[in-house]
Protein backbone atom coordinates (compact mmCIF):
# COMPACT_ATOMS: atom_id res chain seq x y z
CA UNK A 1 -20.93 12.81 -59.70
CA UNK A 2 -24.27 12.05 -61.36
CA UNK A 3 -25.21 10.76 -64.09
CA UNK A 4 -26.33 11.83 -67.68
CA UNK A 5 -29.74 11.00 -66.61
CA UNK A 6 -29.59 14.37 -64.54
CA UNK A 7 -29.06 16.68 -66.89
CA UNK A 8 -32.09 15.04 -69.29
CA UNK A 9 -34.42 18.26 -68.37
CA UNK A 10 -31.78 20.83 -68.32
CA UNK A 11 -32.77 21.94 -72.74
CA UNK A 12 -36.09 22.14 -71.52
CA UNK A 13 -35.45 23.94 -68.34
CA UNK A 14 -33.37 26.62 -70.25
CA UNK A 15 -35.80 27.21 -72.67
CA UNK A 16 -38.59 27.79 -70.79
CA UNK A 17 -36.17 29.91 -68.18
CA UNK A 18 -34.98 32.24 -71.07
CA UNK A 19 -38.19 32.93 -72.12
CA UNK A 20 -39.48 33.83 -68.49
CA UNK A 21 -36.62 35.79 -68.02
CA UNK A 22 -37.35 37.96 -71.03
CA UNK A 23 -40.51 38.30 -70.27
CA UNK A 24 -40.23 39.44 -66.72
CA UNK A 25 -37.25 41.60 -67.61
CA UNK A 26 -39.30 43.58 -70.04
CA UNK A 27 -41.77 44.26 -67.55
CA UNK A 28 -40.05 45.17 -64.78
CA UNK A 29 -38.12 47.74 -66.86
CA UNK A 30 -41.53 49.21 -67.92
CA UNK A 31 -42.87 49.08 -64.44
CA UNK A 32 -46.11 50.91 -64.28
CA UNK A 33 -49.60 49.13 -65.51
CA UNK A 34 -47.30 46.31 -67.35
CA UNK A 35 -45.51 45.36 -64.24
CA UNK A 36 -48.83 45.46 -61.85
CA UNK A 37 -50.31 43.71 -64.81
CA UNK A 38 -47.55 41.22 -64.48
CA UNK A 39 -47.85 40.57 -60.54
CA UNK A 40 -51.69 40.20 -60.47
CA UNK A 41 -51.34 37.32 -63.61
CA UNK A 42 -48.95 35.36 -61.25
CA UNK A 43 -50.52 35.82 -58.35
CA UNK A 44 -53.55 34.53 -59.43
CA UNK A 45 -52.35 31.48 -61.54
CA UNK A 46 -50.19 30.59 -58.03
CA UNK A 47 -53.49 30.74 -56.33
CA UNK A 48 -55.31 28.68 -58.97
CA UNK A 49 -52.88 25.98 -58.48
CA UNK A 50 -52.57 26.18 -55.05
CA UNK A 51 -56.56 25.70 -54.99
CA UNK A 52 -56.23 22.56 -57.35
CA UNK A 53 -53.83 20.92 -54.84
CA UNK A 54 -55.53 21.59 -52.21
CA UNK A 55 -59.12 20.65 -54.19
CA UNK A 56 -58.14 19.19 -57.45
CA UNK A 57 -61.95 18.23 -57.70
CA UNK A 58 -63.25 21.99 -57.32
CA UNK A 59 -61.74 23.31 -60.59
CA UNK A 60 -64.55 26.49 -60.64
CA UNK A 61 -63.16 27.20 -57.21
CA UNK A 62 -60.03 27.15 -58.52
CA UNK A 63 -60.29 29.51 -61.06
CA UNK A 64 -63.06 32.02 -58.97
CA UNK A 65 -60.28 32.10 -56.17
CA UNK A 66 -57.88 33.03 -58.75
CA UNK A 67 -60.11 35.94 -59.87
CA UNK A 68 -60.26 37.13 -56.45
CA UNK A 69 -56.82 37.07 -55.12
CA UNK A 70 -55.91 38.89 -58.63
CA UNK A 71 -58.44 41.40 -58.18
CA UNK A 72 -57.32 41.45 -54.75
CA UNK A 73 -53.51 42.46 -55.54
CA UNK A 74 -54.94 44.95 -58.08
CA UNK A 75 -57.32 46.61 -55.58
CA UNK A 76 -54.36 46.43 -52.89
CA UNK A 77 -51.75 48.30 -55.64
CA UNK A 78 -54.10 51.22 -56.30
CA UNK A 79 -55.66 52.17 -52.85
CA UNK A 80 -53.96 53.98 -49.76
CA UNK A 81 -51.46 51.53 -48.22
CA UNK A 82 -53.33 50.80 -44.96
CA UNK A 83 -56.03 48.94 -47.22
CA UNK A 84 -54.03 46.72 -48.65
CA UNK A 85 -53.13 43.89 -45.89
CA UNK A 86 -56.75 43.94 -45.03
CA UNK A 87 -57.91 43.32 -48.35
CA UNK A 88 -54.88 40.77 -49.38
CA UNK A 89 -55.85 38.79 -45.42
CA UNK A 90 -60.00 39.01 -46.36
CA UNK A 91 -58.97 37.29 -50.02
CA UNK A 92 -57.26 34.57 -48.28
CA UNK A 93 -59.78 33.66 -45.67
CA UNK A 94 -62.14 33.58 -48.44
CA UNK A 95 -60.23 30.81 -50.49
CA UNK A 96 -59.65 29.22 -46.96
CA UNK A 97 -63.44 28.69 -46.77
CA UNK A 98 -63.61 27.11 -50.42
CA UNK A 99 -61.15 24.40 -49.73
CA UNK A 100 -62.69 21.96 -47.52
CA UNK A 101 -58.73 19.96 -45.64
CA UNK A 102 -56.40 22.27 -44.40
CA UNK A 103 -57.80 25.55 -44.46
CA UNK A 104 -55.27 27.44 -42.37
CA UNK A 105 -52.52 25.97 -44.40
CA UNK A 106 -54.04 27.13 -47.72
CA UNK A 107 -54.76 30.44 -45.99
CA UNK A 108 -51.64 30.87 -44.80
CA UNK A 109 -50.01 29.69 -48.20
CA UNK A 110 -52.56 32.07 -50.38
CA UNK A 111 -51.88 35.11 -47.94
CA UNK A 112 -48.08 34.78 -48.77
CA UNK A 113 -48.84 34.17 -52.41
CA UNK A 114 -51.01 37.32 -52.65
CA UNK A 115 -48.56 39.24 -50.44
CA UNK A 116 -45.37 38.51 -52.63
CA UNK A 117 -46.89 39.75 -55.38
CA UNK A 118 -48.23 43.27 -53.63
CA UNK A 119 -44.76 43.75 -52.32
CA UNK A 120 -43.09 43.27 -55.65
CA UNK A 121 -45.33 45.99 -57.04
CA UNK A 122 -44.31 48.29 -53.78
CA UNK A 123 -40.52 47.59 -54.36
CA UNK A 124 -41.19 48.34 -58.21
CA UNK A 125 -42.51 51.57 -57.56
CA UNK A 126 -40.35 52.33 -54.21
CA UNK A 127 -37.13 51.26 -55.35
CA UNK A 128 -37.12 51.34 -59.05
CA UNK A 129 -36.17 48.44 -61.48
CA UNK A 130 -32.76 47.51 -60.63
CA UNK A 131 -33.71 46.71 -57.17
CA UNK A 132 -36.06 44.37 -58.70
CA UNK A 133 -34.01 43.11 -61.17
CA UNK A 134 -31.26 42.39 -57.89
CA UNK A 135 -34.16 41.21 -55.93
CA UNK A 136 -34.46 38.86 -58.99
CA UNK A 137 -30.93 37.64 -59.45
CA UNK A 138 -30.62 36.98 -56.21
CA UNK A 139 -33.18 34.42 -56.54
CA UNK A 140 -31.76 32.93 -59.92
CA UNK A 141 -28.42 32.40 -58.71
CA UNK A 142 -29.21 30.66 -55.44
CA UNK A 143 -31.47 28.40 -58.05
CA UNK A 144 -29.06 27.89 -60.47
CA UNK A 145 -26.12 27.72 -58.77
CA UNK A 146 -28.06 25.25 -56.08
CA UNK A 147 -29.04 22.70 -59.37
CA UNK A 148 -25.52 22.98 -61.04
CA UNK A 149 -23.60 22.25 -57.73
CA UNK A 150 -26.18 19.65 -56.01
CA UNK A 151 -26.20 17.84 -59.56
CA UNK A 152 -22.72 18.07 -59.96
CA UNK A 153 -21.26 17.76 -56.56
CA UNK A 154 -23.87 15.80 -54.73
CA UNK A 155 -23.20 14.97 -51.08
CA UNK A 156 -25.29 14.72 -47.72
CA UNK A 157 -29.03 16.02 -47.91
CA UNK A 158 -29.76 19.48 -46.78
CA UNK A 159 -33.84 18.24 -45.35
CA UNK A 160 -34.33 15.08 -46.78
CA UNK A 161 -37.68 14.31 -45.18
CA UNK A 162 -39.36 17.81 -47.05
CA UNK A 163 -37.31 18.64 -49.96
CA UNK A 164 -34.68 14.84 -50.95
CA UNK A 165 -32.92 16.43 -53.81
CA UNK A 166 -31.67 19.24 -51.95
CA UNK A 167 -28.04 19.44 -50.60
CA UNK A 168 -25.69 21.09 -48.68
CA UNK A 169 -23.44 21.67 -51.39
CA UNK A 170 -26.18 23.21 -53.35
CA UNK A 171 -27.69 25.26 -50.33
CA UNK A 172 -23.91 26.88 -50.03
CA UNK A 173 -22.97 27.88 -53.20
CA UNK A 174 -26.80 29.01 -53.31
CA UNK A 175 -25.53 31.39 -50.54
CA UNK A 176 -22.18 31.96 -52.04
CA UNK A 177 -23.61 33.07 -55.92
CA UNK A 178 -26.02 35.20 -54.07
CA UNK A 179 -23.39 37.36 -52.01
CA UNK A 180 -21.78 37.71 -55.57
CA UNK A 181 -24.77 39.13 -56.79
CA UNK A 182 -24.70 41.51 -53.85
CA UNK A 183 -21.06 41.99 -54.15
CA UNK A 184 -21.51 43.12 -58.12
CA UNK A 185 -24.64 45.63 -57.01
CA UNK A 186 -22.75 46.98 -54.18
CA UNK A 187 -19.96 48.09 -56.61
CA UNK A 188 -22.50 49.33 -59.30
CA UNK A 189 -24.92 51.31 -57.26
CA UNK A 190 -24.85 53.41 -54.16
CA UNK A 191 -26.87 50.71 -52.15
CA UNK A 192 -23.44 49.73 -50.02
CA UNK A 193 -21.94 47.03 -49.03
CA UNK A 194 -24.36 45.70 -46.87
CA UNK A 195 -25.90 44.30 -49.97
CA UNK A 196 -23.94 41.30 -49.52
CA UNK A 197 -25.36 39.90 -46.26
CA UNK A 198 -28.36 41.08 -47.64
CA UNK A 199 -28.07 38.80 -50.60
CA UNK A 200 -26.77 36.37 -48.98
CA UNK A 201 -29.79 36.00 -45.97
CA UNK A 202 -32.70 36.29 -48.92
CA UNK A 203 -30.78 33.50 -50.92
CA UNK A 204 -31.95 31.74 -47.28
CA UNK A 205 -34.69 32.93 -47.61
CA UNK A 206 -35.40 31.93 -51.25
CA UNK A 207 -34.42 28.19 -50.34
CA UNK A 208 -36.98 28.15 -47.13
CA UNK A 209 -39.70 29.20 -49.69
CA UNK A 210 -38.53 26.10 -51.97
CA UNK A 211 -38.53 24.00 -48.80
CA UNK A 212 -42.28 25.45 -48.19
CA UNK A 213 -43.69 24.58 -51.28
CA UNK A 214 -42.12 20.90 -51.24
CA UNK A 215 -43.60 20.37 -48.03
CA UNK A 216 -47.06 21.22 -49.11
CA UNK A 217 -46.71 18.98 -52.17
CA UNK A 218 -45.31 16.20 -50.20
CA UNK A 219 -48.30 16.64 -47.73
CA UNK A 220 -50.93 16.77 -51.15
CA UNK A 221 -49.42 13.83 -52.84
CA UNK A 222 -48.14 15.94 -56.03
CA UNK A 223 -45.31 16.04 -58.15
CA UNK A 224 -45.44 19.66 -59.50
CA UNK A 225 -47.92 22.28 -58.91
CA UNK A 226 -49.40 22.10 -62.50
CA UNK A 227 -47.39 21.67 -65.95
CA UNK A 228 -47.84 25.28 -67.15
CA UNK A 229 -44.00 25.24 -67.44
CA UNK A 230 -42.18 22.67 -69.55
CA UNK A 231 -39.40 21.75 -67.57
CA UNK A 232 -40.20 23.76 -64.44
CA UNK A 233 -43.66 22.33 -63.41
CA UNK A 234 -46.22 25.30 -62.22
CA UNK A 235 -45.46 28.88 -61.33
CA UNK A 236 -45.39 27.78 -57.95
CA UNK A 237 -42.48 25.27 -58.45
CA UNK A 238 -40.67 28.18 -59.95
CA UNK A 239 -41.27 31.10 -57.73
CA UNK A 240 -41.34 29.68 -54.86
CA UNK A 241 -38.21 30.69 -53.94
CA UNK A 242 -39.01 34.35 -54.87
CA UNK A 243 -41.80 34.40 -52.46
CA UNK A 244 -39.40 33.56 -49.87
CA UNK A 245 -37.37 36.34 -50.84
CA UNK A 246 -40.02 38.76 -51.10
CA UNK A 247 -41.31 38.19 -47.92
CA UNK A 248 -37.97 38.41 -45.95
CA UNK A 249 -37.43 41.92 -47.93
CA UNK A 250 -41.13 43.04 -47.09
CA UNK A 251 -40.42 41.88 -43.22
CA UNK A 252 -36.58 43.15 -42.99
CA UNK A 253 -37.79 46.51 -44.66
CA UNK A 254 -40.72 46.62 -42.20
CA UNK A 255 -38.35 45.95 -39.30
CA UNK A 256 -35.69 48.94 -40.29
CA UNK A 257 -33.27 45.82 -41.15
CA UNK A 258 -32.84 46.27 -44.84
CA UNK A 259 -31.32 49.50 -46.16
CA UNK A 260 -33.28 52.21 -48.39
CA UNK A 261 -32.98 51.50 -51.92
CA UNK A 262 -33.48 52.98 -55.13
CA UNK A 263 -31.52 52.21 -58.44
């Protein structure tokens, strides 16, 4: 078991978590302009400090590319859907060009940054708040339920090399909590109970985009991604794993994989 020297940040970690949660929770039930509004602010802080890891030196480059890739998800939210990957791609290539090292990883990075946050605004409007909301918890569980159980349980490493505090015990009850989560909206809504798996494969999801962003950090020498977030580090560090999850959902939806949803 650890030691009280693990559970030092968890105060601040709540408190910063709460207030997130509030204030994503109240926009997602408005949906609409608040919600958008919502999307394009974190997409474009993500991008800022994705551009100040990958140029820490170029902070007006930073904040221009941020000013694109919101514009970006607003302009991709409010035209005809077949605009919107070009335009989200074009933003991305045009931060690639401003970053000097590693261009096609901070492309690749910023398109899935920019992405996430145009599909959340299509599974807003397409499949209403709760689907959100489960989208959401999905992600939160496999979080919390990873930190309780790795910090309390401990064991062998789950990809030491990328991501060393990560275990196996916390990977599978990241699993487990999410399949819960599916379980509980499965009984509550007419979704089914293919939720479940569902849950269960974007809490995998969720922990590859973790992985992602530790590997990028590790690679750019960083701790956390920028301290906008007592306790959590930078947006990045603490949606990471809802990009993941996003991205499987946009892909499985795109595929015919995940089931129609609206509740």
């Amino acid at each position: 078991m650890a030691g009280q020297g693990a559970w030092d940040d968890l105060a601040v970690r709540l408190g910063s978590g709460v207030a997130m949660a509030g204030l994503g929770i109240a926009a997602i039930w408005l949906g609409g302009t608040w919600f958008l509004a919502l999307a394009v602010l974190v997409s474009a802080l993500m991008v800022w400090e994705l551009a100040r890891m990958f140029a820490p030196q170029a902070r007006a480059v930073a904040v221009q590319l941020a000013l694109i890739s919101g514009v970006a998800v607003v302009l991709a939210g409010l035209l005809p859907g077949q605009f919107a990957l070009p335009l989200l791609i074009a933003a991305a290539l045009v931060g690639a060009g401003q970053v000097g090292r590693d261009r096609v990883l901070f492309a690749i990075y910023a398109l899935a940054v920019i992405l996430a946050g145009y599909g959340l605004v299509l599974l807003r409007g397409g499949g209403g708040a709760g689907v959100v909301i489960w989208l959401v918890l999905v992600v939160i569980a496999t979080d919390v339920m990873g930190y309780f159980a790795g910090r309390m349980l401990g064991g062998p490493k789950f990809w030491p090399r990328i991501s060393p505090k990560k275990t196996w015990s916390g990977t599978v009850a990241g699993w487990v909590s999410a399949a819960v989560v599916g379980a509980i909206a499965a009984a509550l809504t007419p979704a089914g109970w293919g939720l479940v798996a569902l849950s269960a494969a974007l809490s995998l999801a969720s922990q590859m985009g973790d992985i992602a962003e530790s590997a990028i950090k590790r690679r750019k020498g960083v701790k956390d991604s920028s301290a906008l977030l007592p306790g959590h580090g930078g947006l990045l560090d603490r949606f990471d794993g809802l990009l993941g999850a996003v991205l499987a959902m946009l892909v499985l939806t795109a595929l015919g994989l995940a089931p129609e949803m609206r509740f």
